[in-house]
PDB file of N, CA and C in Angstrom:
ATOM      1  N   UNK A   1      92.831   2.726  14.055  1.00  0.00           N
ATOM      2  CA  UNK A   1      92.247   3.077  15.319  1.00  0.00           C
ATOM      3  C   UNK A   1      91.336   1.944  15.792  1.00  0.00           C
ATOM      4  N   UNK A   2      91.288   1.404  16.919  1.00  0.00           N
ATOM      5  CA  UNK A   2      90.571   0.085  17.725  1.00  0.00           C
ATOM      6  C   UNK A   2      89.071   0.829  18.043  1.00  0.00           C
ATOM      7  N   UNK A   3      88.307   0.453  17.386  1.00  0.00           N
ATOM      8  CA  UNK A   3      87.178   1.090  18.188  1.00  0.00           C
ATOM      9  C   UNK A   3      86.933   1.002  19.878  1.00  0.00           C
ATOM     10  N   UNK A   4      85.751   1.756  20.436  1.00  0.00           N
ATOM     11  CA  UNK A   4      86.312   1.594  21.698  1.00  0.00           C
ATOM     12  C   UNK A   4      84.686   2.210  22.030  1.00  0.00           C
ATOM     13  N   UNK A   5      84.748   2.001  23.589  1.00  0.00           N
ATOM     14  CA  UNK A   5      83.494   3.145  24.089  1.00  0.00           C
ATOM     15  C   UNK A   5      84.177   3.387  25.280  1.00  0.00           C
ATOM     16  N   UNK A   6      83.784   5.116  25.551  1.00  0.00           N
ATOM     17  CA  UNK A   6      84.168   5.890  26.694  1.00  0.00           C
ATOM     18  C   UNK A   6      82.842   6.213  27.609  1.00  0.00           C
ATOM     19  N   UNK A   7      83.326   6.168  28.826  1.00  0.00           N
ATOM     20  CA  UNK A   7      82.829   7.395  29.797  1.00  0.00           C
ATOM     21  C   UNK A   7      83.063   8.119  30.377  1.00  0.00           C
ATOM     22  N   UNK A   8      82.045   8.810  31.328  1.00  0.00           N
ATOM     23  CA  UNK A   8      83.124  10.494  32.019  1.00  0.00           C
ATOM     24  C   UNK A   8      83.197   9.865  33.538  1.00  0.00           C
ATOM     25  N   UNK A   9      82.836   8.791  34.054  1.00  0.00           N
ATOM     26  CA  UNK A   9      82.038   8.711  35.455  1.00  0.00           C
ATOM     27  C   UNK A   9      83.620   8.150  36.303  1.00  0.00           C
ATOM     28  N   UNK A  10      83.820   7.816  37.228  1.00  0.00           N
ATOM     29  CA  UNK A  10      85.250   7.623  38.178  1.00  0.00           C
ATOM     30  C   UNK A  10      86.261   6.291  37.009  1.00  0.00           C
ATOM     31  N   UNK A  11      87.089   6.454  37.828  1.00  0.00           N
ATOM     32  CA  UNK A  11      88.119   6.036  37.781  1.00  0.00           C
ATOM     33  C   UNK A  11      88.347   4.498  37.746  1.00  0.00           C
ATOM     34  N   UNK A  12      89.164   3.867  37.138  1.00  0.00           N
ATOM     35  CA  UNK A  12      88.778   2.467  37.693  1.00  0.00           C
ATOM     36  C   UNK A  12      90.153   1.988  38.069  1.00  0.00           C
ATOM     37  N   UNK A  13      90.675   1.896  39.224  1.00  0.00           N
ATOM     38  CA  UNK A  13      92.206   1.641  39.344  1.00  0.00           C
ATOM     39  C   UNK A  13      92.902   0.283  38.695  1.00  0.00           C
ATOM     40  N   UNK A  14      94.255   0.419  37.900  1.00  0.00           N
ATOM     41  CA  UNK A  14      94.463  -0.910  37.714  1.00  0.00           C
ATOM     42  C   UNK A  14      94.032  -1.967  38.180  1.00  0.00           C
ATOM     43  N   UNK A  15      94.487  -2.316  39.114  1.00  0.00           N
ATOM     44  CA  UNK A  15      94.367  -3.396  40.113  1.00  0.00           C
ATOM     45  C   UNK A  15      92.910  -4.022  39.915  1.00  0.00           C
ATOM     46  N   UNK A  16      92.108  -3.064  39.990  1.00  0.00           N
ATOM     47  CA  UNK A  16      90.778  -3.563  39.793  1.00  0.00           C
ATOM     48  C   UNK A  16      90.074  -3.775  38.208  1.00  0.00           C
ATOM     49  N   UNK A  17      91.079  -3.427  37.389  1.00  0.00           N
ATOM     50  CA  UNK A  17      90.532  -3.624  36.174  1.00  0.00           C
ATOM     51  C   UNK A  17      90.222  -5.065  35.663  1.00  0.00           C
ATOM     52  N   UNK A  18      90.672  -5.750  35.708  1.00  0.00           N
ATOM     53  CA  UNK A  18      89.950  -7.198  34.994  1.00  0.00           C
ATOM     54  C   UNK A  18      88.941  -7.424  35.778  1.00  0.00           C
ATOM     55  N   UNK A  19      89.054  -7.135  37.003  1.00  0.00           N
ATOM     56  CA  UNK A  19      87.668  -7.702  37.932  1.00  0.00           C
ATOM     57  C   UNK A  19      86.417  -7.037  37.520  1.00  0.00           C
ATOM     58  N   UNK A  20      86.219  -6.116  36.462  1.00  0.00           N
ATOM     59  CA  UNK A  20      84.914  -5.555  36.102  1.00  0.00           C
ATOM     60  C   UNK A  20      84.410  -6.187  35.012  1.00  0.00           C
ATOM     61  N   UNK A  21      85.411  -7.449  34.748  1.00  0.00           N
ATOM     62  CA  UNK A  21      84.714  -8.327  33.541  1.00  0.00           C
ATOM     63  C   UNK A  21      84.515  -9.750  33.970  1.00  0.00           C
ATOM     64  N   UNK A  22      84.040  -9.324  35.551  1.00  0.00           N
ATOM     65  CA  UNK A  22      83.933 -10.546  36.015  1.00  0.00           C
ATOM     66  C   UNK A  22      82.461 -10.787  36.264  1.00  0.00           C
ATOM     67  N   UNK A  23      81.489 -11.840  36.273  1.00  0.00           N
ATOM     68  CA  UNK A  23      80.226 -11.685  36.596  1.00  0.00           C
ATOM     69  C   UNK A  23      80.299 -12.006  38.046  1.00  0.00           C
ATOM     70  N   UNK A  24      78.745 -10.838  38.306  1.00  0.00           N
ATOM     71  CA  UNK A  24      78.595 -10.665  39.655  1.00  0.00           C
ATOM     72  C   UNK A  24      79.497  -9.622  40.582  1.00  0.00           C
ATOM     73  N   UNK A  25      80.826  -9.222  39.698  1.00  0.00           N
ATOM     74  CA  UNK A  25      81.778  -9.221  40.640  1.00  0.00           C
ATOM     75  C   UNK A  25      81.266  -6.739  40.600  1.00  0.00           C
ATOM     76  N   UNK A  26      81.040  -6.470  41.813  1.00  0.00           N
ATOM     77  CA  UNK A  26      80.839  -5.053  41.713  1.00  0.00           C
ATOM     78  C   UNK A  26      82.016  -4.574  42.454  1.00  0.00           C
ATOM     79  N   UNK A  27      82.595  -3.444  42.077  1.00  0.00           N
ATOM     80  CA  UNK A  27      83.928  -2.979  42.571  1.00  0.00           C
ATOM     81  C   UNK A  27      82.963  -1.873  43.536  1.00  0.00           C
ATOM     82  N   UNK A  28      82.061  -1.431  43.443  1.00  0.00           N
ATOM     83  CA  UNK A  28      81.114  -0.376  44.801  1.00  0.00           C
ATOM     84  C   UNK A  28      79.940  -1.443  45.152  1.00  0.00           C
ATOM     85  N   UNK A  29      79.427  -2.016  46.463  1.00  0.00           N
ATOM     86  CA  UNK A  29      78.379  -2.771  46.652  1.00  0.00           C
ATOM     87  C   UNK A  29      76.894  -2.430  46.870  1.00  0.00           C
ATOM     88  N   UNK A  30      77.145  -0.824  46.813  1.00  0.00           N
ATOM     89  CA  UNK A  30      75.823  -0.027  47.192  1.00  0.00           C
ATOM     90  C   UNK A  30      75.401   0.563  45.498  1.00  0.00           C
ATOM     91  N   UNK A  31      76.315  -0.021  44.605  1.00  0.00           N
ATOM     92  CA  UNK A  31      75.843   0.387  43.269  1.00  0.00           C
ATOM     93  C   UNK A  31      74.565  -0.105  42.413  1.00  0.00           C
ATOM     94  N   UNK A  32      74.167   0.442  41.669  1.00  0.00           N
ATOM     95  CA  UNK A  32      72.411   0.064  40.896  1.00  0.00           C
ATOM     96  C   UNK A  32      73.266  -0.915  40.521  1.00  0.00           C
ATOM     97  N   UNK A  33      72.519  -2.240  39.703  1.00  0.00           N
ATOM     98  CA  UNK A  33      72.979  -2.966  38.727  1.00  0.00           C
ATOM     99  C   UNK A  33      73.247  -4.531  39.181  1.00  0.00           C
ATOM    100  N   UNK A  34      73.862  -5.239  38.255  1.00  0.00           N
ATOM    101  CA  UNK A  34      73.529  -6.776  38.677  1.00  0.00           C
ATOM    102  C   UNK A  34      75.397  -7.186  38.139  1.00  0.00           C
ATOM    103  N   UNK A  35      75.887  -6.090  37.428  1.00  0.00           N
ATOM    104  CA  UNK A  35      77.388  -6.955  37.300  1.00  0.00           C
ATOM    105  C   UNK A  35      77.706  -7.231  36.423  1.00  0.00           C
ATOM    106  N   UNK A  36      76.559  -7.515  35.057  1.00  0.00           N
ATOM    107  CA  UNK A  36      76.142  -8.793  34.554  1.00  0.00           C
ATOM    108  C   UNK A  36      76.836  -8.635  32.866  1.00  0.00           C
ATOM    109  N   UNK A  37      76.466  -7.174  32.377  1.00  0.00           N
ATOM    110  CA  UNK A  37      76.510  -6.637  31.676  1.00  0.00           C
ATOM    111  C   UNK A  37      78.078  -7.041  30.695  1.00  0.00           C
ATOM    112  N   UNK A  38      79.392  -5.960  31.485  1.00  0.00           N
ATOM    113  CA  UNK A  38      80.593  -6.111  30.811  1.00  0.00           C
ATOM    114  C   UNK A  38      80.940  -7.670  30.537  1.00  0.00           C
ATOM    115  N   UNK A  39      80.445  -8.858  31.980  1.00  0.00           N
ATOM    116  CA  UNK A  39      80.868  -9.868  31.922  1.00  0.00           C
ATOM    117  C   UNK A  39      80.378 -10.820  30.371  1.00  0.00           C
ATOM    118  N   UNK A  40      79.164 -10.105  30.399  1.00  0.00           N
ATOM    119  CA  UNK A  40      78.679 -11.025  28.676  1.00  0.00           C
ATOM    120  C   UNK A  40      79.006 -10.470  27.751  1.00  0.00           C
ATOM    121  N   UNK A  41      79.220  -8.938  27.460  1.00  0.00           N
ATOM    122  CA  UNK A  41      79.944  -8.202  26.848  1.00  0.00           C
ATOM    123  C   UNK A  41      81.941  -9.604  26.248  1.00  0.00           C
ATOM    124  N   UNK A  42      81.861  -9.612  27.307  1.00  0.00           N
ATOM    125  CA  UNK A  42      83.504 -10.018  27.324  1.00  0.00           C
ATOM    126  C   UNK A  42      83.391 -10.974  26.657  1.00  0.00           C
ATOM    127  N   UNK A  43      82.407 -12.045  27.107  1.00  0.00           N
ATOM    128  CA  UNK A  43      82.234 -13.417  26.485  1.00  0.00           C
ATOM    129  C   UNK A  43      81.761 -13.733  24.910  1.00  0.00           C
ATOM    130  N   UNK A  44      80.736 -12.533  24.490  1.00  0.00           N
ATOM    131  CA  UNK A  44      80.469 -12.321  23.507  1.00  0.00           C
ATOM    132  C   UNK A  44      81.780 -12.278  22.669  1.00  0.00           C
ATOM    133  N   UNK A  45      82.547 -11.124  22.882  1.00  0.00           N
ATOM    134  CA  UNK A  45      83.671 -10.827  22.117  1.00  0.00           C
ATOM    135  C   UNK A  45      84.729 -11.789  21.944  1.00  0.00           C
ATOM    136  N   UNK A  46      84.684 -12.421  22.938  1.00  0.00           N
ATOM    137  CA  UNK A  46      85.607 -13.649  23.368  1.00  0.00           C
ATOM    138  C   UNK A  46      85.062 -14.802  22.182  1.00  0.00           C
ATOM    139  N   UNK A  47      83.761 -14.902  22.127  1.00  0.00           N
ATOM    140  CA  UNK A  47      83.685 -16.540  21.096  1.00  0.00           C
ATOM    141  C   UNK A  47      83.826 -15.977  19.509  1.00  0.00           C
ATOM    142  N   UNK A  48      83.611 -14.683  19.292  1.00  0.00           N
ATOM    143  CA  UNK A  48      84.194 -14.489  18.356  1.00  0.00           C
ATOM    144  C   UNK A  48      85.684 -13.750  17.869  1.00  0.00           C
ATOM    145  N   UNK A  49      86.353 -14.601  18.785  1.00  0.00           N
ATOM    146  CA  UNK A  49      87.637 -14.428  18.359  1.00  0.00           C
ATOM    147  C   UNK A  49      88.399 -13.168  18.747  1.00  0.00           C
ATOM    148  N   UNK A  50      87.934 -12.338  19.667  1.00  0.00           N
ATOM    149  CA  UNK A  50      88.470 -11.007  19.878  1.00  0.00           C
ATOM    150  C   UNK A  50      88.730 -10.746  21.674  1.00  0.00           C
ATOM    151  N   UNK A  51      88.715  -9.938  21.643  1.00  0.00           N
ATOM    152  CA  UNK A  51      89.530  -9.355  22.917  1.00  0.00           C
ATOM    153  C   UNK A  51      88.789  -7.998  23.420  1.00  0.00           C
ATOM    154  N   UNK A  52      88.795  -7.899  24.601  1.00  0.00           N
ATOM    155  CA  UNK A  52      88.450  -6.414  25.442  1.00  0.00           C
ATOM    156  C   UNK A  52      89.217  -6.015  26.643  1.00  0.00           C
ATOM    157  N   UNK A  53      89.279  -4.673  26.889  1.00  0.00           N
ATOM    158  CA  UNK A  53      90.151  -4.441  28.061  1.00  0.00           C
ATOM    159  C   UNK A  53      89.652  -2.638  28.160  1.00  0.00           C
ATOM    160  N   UNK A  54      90.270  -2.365  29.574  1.00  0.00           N
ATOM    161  CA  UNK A  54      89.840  -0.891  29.900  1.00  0.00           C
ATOM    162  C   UNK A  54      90.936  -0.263  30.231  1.00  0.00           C
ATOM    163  N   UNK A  55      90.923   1.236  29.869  1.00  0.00           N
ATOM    164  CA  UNK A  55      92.132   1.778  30.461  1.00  0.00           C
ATOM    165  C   UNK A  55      91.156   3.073  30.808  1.00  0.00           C
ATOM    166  N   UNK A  56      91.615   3.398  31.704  1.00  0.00           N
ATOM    167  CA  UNK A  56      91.304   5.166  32.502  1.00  0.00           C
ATOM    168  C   UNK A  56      92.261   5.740  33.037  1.00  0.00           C
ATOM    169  N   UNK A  57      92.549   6.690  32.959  1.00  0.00           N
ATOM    170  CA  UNK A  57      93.247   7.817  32.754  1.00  0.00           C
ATOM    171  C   UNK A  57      93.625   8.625  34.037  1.00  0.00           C
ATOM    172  N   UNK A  58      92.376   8.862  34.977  1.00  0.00           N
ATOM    173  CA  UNK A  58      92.494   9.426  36.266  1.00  0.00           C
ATOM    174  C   UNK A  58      91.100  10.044  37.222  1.00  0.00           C
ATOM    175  N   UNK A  59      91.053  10.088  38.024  1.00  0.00           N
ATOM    176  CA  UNK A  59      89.696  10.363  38.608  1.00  0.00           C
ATOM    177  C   UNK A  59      89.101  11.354  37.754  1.00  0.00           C
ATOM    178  N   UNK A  60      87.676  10.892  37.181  1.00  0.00           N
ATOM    179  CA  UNK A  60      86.352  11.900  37.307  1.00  0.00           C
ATOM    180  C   UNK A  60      86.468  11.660  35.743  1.00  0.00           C
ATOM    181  N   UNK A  61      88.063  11.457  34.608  1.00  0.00           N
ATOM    182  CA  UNK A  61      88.229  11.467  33.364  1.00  0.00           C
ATOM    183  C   UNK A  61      87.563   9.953  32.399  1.00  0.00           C
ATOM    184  N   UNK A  62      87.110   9.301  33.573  1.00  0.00           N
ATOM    185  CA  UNK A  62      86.115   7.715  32.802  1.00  0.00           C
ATOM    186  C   UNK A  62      87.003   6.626  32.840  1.00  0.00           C
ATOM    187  N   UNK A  63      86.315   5.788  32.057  1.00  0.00           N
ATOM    188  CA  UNK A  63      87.306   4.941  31.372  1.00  0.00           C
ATOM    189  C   UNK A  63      87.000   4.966  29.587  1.00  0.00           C
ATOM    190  N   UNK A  64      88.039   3.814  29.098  1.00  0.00           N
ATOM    191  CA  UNK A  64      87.827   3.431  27.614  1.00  0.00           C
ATOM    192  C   UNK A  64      87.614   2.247  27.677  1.00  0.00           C
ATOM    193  N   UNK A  65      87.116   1.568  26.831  1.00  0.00           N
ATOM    194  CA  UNK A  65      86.820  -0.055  26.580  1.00  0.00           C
ATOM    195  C   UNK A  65      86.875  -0.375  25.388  1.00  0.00           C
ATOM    196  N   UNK A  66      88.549  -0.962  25.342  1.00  0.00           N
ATOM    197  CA  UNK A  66      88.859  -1.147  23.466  1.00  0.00           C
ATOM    198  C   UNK A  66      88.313  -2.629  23.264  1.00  0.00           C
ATOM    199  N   UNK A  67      87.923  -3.378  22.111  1.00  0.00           N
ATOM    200  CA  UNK A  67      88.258  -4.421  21.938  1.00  0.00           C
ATOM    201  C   UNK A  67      88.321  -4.103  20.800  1.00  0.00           C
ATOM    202  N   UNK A  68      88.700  -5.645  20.239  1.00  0.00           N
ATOM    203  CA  UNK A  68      89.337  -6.109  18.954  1.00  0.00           C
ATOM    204  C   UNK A  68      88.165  -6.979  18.546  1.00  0.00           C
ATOM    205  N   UNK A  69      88.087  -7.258  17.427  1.00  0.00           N
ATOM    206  CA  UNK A  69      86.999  -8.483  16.334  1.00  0.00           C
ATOM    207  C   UNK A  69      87.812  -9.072  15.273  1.00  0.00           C
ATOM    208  N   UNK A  70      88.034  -9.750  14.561  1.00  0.00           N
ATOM    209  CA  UNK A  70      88.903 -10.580  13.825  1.00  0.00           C
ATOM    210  C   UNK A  70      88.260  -9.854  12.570  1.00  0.00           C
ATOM    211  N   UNK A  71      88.900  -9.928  11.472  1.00  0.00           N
ATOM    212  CA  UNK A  71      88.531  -9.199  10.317  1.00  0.00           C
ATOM    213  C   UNK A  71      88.188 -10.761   9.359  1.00  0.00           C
ATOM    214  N   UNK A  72      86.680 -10.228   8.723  1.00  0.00           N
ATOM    215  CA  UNK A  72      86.666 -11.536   8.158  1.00  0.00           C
ATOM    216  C   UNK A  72      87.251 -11.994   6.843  1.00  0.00           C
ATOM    217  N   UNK A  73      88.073 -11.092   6.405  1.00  0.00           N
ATOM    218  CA  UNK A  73      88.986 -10.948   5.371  1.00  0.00           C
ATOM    219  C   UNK A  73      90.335 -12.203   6.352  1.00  0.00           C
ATOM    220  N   UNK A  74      90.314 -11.878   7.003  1.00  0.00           N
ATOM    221  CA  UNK A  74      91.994 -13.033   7.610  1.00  0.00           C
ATOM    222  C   UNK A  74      92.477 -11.887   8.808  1.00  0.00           C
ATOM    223  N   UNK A  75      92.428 -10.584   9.026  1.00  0.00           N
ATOM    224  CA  UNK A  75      93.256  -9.624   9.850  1.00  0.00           C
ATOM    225  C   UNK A  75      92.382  -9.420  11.158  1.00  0.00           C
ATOM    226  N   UNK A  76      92.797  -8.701  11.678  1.00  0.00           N
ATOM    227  CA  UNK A  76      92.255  -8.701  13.486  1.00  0.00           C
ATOM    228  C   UNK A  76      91.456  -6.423  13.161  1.00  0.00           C
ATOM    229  N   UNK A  77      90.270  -6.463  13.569  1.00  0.00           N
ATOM    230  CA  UNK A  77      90.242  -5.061  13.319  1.00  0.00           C
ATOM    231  C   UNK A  77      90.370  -4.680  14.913  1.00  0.00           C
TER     232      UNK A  77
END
């Protein structure tokens, strides 16, 4: 199982999914917040060797946010 973190809050349509790991980049413009967050999130995971991505399911049901970390044994967890 990929670890992961969920929420309950909208939807995030394909289309717009990589753009929430973009800095600066807000998919609502009247939203709290600076952007800033998933984008270092990503980068973090990124220099150590791993991967992140989101999938959601359908309005009001959230999203998920799997990534991966390299296993320091040689394997990918």
């Amino acid at each position: 199982m990929l670890p992961f973190v969920r929420d309950n809050g909208l939807r995030i349509e394909p289309q717009y999914q990589s753009r929430v790991f973009g800095l600066f980049n807000k998919l609502d413009a009247h939203s709290e917040g600076t952007s800033v967050g998933l984008s270092l999130v990503k980068r973090i995971i990124e220099i150590h060797g791993g991967r992140i991505w989101v999938e959601s399911e359908g309005l009001w049901k959230g999203c998920t946010f799997y990534f991966t970390l390299p296993d320091p044994s040689g394997g990918t967890r």
